[in-house]
Protein backbone atom coordinates (compact mmCIF):
# COMPACT_ATOMS: atom_id res chain seq x y z
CA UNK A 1 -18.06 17.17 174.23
CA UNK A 2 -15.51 18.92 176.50
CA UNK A 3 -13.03 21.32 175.63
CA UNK A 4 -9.78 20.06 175.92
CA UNK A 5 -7.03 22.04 178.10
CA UNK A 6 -3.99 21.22 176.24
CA UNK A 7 -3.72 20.02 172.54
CA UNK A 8 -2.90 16.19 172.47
CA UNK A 9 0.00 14.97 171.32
CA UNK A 10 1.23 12.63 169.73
CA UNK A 11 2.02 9.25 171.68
CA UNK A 12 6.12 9.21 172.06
CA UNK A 13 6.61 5.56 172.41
CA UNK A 14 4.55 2.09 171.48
CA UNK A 15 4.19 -0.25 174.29
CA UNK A 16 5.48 -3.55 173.30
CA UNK A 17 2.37 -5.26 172.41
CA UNK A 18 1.22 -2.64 169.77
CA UNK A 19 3.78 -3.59 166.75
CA UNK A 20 2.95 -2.36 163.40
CA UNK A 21 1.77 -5.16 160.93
CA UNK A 22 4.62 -4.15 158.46
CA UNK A 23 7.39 -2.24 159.27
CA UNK A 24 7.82 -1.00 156.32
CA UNK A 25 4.39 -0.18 155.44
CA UNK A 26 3.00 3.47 156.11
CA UNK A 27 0.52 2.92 159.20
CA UNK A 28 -3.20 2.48 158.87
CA UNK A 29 -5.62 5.31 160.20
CA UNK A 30 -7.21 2.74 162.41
CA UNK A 31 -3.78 1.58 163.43
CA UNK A 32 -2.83 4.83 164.68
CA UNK A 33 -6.35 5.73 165.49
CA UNK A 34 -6.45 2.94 168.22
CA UNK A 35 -2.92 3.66 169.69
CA UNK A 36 -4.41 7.41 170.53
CA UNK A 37 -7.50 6.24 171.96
CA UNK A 38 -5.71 3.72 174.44
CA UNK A 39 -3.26 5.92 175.39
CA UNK A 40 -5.79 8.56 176.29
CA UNK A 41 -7.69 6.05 178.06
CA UNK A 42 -4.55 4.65 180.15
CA UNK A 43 -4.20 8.64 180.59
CA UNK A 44 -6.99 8.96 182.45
CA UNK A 45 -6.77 5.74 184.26
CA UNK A 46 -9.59 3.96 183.10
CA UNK A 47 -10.47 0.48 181.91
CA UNK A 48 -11.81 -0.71 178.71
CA UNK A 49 -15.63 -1.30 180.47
CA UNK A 50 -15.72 2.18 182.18
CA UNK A 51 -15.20 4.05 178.50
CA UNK A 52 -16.89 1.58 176.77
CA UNK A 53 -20.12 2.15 179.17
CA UNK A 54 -19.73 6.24 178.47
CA UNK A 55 -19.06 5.94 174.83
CA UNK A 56 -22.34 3.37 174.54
CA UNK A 57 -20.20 0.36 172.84
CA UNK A 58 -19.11 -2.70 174.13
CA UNK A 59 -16.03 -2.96 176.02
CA UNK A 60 -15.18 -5.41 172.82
CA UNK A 61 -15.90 -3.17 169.99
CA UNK A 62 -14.00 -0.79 171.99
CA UNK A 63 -10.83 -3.21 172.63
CA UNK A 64 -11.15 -3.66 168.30
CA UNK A 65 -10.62 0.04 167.54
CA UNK A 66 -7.40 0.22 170.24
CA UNK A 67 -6.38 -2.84 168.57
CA UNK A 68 -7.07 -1.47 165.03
CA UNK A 69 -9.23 -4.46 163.97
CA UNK A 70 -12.28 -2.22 163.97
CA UNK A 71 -12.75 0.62 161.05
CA UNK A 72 -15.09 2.84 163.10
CA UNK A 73 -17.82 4.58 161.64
CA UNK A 74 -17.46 8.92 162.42
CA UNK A 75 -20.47 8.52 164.79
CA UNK A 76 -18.30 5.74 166.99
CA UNK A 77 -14.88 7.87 167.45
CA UNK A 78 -17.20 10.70 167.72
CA UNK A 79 -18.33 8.54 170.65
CA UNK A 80 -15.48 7.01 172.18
CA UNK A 81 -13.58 10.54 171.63
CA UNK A 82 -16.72 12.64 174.07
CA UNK A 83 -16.49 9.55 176.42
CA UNK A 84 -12.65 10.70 177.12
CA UNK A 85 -13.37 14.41 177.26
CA UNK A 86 -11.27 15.41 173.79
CA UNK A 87 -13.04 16.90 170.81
CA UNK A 88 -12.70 15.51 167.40
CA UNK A 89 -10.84 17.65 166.06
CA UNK A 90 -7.87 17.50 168.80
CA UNK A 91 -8.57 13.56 167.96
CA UNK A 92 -8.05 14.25 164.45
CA UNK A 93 -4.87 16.74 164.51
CA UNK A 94 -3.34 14.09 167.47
CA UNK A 95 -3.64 11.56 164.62
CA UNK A 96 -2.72 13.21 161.85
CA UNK A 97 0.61 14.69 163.33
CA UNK A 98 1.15 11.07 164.42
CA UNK A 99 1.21 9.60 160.58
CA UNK A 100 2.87 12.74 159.59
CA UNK A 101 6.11 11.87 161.49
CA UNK A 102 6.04 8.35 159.67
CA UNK A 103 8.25 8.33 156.17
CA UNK A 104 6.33 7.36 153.20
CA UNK A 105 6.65 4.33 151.88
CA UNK A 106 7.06 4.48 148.03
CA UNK A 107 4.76 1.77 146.99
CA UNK A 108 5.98 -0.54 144.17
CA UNK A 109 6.20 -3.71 142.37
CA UNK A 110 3.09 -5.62 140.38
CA UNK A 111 1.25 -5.96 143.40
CA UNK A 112 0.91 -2.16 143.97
CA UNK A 113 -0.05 -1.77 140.46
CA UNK A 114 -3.02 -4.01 140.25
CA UNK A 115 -4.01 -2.28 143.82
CA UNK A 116 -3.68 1.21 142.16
CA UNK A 117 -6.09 -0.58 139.71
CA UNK A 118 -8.81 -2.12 141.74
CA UNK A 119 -9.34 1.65 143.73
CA UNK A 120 -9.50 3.27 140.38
């Protein structure tokens, strides 16, 4: 994988078709996984089919992760990430810094409970 130039950053706005499932819910990894990978893509100027075709996965399985339907395995980001020059670790921090600037939600109720339960 390339070397990237700059470190990434995190994306400033959401275009209007990428609205968070809950509002008040902290976003999902995948969630905010697939807004960084599209707006690399759109970065770059490519379409879902060329980056799919580099990456080795369907333009569909592709359009899942932007979407945050897909949970990705390591090896596919790993994939996706080399097919738009950035390393995984500038993936990762991008990411990260991304949730970061989201407030916590403070889960609570009986429903959080019995979810705190079924991980344990």
């Amino acid at each position: 994988m390339a070397e990237t130039a700059r470190p990434l950053a995190p994306p400033d706005d959401r275009p209007a078709d990428e609205t968070p499932r809950d509002p008040a819910a902290e976003p999902l990894w995948r969630d905010a996984l697939g807004r960084c990978l599209r707006r690399l893509r759109l970065e770059r100027g490519e379409i879902l089919v060329e980056t799919a075709r580099r990456a080795g996965v369907s333009p569909q399985y592709l359009s899942e992760m932007e979407r945050g339907v897909k949970e990705p395995s390591s090896e596919m980001i790993a994939a996706v990430a080399g097919a738009l020059d950035v390393t995984l670790g500038d993936l990762t921090l991008a990411i990260a810094t991304t949730l970061l600037a989201v407030p916590a939600a403070v889960p609570a109720g009986p429903t959080c409970q019995a979810a705190y339960a079924l991980a344990a």
